[in-house]
Protein backbone atom coordinates (compact mmCIF):
# COMPACT_ATOMS: atom_id res chain seq x y z
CA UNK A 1 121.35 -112.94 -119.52
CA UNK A 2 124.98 -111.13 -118.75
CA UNK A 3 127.16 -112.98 -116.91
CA UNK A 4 130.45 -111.21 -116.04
CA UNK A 5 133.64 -112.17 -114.21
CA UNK A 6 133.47 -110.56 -111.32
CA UNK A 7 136.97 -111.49 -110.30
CA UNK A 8 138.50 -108.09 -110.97
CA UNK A 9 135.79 -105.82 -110.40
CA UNK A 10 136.38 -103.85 -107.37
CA UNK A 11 134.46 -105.10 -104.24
CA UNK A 12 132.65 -101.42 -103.53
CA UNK A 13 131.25 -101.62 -107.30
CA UNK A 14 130.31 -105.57 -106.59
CA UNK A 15 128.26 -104.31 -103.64
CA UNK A 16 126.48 -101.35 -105.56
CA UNK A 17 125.47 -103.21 -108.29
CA UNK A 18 124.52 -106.80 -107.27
CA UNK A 19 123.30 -106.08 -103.75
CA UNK A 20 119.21 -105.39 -104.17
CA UNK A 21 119.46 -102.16 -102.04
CA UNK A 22 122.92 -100.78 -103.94
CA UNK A 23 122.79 -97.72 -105.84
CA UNK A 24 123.69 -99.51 -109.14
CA UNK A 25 121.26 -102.24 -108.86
CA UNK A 26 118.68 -100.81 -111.23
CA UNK A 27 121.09 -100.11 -114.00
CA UNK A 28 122.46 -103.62 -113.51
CA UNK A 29 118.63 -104.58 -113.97
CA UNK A 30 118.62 -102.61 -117.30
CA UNK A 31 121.14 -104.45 -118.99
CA UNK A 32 119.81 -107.71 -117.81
CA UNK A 33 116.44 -106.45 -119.93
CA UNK A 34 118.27 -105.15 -123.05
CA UNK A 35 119.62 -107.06 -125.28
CA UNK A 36 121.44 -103.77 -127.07
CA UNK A 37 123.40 -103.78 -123.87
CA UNK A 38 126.66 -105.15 -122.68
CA UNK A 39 129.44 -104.60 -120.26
CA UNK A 40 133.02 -105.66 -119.70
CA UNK A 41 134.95 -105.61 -116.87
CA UNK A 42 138.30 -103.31 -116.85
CA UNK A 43 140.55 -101.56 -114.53
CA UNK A 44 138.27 -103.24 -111.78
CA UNK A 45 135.27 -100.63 -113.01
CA UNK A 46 132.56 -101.54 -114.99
CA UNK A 47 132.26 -100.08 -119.01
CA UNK A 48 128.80 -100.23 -120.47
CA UNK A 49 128.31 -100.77 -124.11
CA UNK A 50 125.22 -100.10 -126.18
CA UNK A 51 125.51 -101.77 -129.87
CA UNK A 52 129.41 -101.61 -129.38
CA UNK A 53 129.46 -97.87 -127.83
CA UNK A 54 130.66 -97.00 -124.75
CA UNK A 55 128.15 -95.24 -122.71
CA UNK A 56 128.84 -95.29 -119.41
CA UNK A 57 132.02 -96.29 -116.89
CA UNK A 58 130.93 -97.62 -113.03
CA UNK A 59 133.33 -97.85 -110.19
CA UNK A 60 133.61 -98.69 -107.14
CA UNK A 61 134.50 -95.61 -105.00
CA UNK A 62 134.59 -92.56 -107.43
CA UNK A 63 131.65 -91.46 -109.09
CA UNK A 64 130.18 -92.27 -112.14
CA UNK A 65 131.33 -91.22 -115.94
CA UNK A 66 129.03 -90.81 -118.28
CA UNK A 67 130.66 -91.04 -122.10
CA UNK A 68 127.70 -90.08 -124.00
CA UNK A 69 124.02 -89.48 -122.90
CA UNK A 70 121.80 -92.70 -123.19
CA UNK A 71 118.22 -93.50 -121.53
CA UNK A 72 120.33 -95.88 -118.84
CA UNK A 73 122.18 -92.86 -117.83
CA UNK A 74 118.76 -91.55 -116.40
CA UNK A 75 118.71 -94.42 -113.74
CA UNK A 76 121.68 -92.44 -112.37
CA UNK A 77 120.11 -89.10 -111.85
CA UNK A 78 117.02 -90.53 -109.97
């Protein structure tokens, strides 16, 4: 299991990705359930990581950015 330190992640991006009904919930479900993934907390937004490449950027208030296409960037466009 991830465990991150939420400390300096914006409070918007908390909300949409731990809350059960926020929009980022399912991807935060995703990494939970593979192991290839990881994420790090920077500039308050969250940077995902599969086998050390960056994939995808969360935050809080803008909109997503997707670095390079990856099956957990299709959770997005549902």
């Amino acid at each position: 299991m991830l465990t991150l330190d939420t400390s300096e992640m914006c409070s918007h991006l908390q909300k949409k990705l731990f809350d059960n009904d926020g929009i980022y919930h399912p991807i935060w479900t995703a990494i939970q359930d593979d192991p290839e993934l990881t994420a790090v907390v920077r500039s308050r937004q969250l940077h995902i990581y599969r086998n050390g490449k960056k994939i995808l950027v969360l935050a809080g208030k803008s909109a997503p950015k997707i670095i390079r296409e990856d099956k957990i960037c299709e959770i997005l466009k549902q």
